[in-house]
N, C-alpha and C. Protein backbone atom coordinates (compact mmCIF):
# COMPACT_ATOMS: atom_id res chain seq x y z
N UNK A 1 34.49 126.65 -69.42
CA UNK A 1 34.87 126.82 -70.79
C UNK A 1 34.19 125.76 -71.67
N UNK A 2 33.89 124.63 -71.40
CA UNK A 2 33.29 123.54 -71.88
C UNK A 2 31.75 123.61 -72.34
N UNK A 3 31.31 124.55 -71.38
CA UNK A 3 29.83 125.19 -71.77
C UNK A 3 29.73 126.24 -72.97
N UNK A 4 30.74 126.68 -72.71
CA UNK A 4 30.61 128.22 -74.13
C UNK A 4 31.05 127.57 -75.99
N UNK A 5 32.19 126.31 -75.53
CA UNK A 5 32.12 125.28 -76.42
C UNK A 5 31.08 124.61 -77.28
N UNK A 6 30.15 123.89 -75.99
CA UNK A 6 29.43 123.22 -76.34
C UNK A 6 28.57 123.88 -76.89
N UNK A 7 27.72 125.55 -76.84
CA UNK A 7 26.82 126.09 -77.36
C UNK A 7 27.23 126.72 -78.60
N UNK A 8 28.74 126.68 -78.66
CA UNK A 8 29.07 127.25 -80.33
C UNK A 8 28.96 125.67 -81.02
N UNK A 9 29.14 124.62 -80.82
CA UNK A 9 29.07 123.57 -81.47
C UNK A 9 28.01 123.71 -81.94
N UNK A 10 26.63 123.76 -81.15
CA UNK A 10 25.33 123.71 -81.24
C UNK A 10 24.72 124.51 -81.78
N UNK A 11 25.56 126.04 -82.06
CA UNK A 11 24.93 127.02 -82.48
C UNK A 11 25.39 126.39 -84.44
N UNK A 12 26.88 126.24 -84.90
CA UNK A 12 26.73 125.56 -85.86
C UNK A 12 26.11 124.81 -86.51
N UNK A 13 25.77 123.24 -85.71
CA UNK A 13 24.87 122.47 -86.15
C UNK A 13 23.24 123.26 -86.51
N UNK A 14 22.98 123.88 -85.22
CA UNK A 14 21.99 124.57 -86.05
C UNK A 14 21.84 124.98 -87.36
N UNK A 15 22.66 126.40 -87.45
CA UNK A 15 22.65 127.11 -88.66
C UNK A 15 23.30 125.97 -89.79
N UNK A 16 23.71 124.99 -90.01
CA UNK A 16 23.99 124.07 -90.73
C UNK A 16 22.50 123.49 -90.93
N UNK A 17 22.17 123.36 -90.31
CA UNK A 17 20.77 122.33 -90.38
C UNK A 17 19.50 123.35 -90.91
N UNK A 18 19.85 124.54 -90.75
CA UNK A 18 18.95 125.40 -91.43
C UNK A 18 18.64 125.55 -92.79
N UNK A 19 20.58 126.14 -93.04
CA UNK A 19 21.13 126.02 -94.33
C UNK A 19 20.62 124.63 -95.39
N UNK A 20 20.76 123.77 -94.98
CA UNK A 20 20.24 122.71 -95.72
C UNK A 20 19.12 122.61 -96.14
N UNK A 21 18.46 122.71 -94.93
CA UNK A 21 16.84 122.84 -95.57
C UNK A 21 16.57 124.36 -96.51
N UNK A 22 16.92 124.89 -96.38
CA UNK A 22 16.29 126.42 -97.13
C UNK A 22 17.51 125.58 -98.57
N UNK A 23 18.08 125.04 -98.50
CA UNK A 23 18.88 124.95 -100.01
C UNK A 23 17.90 123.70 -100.89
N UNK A 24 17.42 122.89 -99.85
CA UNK A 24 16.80 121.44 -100.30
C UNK A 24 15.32 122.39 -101.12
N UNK A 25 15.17 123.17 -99.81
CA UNK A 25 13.40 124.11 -100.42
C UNK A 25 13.50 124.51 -101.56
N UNK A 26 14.70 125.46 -101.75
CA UNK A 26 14.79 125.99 -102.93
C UNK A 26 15.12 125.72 -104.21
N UNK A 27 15.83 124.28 -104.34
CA UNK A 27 15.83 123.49 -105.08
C UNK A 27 14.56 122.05 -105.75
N UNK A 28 13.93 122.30 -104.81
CA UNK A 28 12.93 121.47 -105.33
C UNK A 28 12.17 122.01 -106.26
N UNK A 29 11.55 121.02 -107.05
CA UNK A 29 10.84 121.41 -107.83
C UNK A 29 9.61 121.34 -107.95
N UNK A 30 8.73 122.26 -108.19
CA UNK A 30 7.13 121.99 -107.94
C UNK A 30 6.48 121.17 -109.21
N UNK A 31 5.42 120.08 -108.70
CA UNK A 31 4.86 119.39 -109.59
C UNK A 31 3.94 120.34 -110.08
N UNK A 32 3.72 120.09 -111.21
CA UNK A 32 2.52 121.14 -111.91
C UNK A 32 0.83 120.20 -111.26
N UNK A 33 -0.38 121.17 -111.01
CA UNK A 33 -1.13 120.26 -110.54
C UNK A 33 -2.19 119.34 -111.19
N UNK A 34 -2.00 118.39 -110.72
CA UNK A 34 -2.58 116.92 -111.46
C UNK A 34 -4.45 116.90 -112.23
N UNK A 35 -4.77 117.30 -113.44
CA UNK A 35 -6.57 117.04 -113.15
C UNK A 35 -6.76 116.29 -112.70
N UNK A 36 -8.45 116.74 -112.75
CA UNK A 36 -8.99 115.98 -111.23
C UNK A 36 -9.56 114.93 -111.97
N UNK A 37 -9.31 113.73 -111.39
CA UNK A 37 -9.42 112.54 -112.25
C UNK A 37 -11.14 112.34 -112.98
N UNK A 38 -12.00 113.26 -111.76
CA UNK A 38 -13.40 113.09 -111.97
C UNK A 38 -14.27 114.34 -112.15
N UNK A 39 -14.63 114.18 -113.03
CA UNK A 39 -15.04 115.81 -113.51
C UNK A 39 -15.89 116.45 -112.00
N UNK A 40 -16.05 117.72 -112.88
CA UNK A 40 -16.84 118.48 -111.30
C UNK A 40 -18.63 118.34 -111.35
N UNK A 41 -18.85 117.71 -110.11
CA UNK A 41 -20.44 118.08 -110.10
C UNK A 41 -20.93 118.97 -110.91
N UNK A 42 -21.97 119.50 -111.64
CA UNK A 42 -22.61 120.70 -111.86
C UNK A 42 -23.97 120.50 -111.10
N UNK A 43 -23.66 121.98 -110.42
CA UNK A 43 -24.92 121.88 -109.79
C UNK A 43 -26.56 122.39 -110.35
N UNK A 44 -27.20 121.08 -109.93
CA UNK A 44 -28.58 120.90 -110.73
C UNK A 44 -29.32 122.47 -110.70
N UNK A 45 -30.14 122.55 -111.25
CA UNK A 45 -31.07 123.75 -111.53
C UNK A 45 -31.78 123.52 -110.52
N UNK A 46 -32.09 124.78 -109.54
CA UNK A 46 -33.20 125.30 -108.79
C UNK A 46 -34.17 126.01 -109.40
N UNK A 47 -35.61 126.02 -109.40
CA UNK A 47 -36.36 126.24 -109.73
C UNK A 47 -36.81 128.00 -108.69
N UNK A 48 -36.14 127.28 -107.40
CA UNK A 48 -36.59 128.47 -106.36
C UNK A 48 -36.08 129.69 -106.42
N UNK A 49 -34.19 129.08 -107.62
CA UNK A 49 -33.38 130.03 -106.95
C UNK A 49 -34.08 131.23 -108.26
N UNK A 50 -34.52 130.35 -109.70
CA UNK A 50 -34.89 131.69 -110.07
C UNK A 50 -36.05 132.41 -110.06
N UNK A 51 -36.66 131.86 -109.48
CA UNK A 51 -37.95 132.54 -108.35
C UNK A 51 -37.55 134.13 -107.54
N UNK A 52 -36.40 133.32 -107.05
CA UNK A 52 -35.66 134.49 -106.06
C UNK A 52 -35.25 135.74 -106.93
N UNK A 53 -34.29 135.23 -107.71
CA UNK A 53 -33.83 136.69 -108.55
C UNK A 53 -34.80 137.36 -109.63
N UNK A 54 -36.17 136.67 -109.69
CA UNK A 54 -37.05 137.60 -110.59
C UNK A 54 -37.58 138.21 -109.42
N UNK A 55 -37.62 137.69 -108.34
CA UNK A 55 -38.60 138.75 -107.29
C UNK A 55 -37.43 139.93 -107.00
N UNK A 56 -36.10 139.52 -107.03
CA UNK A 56 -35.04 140.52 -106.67
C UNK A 56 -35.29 141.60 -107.32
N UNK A 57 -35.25 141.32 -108.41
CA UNK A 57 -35.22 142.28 -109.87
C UNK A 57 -36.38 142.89 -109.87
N UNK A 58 -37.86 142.39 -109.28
CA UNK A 58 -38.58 143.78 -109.11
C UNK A 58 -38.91 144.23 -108.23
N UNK A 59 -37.83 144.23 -107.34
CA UNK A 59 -37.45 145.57 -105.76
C UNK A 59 -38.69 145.81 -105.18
N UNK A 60 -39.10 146.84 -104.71
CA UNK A 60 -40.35 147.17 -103.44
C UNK A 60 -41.59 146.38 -104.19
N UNK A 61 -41.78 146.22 -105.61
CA UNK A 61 -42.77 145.76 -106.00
C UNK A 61 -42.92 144.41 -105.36
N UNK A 62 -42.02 143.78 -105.39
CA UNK A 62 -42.45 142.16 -105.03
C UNK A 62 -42.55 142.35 -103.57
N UNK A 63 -43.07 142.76 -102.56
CA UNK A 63 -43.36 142.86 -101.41
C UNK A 63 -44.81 142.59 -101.35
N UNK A 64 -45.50 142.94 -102.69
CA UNK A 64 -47.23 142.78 -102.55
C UNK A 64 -47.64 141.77 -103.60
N UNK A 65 -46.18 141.05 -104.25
CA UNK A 65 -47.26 140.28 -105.55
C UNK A 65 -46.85 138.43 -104.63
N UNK A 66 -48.05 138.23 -104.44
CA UNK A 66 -48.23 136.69 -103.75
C UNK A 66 -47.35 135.63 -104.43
N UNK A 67 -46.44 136.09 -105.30
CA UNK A 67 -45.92 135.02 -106.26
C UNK A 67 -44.58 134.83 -105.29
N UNK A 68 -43.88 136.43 -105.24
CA UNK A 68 -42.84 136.59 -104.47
C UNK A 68 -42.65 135.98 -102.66
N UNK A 69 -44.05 136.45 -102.50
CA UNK A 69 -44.12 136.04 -100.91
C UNK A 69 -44.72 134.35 -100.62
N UNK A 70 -44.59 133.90 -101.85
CA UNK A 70 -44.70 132.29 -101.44
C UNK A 70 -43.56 131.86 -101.93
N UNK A 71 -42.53 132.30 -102.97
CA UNK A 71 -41.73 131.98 -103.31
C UNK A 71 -40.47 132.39 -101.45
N UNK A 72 -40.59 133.52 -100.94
CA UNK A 72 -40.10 133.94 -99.84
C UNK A 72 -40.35 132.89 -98.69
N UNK A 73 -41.61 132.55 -98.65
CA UNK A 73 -41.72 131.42 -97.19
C UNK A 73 -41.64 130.04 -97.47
N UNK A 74 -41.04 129.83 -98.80
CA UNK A 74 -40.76 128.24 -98.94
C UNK A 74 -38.68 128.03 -98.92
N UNK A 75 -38.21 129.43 -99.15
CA UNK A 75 -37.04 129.79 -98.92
C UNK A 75 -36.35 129.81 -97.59
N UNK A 76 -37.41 130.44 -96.79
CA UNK A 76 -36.96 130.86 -95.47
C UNK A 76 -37.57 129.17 -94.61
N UNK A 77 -38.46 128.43 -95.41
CA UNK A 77 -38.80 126.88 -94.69
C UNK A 77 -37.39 126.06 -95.00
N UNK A 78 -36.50 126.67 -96.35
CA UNK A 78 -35.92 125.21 -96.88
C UNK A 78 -34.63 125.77 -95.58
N UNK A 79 -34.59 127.17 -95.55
CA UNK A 79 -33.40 127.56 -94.83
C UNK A 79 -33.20 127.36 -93.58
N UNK A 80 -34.54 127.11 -92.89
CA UNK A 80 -34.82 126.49 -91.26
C UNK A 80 -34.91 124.78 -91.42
N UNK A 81 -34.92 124.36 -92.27
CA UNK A 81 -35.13 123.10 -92.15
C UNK A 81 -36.65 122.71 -92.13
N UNK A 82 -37.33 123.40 -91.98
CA UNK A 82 -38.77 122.85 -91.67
C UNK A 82 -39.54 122.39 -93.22
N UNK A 83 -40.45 121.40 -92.92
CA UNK A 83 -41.07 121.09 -93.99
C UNK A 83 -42.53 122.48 -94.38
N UNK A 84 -42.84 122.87 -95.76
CA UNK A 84 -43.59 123.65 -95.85
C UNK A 84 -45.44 123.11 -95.02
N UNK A 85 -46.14 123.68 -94.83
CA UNK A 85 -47.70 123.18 -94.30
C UNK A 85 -48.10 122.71 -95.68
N UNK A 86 -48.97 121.10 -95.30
CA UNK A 86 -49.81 121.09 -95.66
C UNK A 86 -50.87 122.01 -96.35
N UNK A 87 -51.06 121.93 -97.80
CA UNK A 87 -52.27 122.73 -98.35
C UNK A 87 -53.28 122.15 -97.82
N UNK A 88 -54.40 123.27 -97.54
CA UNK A 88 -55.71 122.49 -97.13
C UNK A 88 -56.11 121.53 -98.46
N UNK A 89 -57.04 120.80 -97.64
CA UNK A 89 -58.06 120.09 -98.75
C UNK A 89 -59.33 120.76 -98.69
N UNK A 90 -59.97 120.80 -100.30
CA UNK A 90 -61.55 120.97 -99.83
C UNK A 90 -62.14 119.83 -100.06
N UNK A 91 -63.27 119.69 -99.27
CA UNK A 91 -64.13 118.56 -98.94
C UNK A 91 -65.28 119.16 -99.96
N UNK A 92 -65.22 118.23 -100.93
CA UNK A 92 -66.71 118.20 -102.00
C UNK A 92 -67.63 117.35 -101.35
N UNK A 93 -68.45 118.34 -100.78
CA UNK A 93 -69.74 117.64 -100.26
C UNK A 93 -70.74 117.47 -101.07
């Protein structure tokens, strides 16, 4: 009998200890949120990115104009990490 006791005690304290918290939750009050003490970065101008969306904007065409496809393999270098090649030099002999 001492066991069926002890788990209604326990079953109280529980639901007591529940009760409290869902009354404490619902009573609190939310802070409204604080600005941010330091304004936001703006991020600098890419030169590449609008490279990209004029070649976007003229669809199958930019597949053959050399502007697009160097603007394309300095994109796909910055996106691998690799540095672009060396331009040749010419040698004025």
């Amino acid at each position: 009998m001492e066991g069926k006791n002890l788990a209604r005690i326990g079953a109280i304290v529980f639901v007591a200890f529940a009760i409290t918290a869902a009354v404490i939750e619902m009573t609190r009050k939310d802070e409204p949120g604080r600005p941010a003490s330091t304004p936001a970065l703006a991020p600098s101008a890419d030169p590449l990115r609008a490279d990209q969306r004029r070649c976007q904007q003229m669809g199958e065409a930019a597949a053959n104009d050399p502007e697009c496809l160097r603007v394309w393999a300095e994109t796909r270098d910055r996106f691998l990490g690799r540095t672009p090649p060396a331009a040749p030099q010419h040698n004025e002999d």
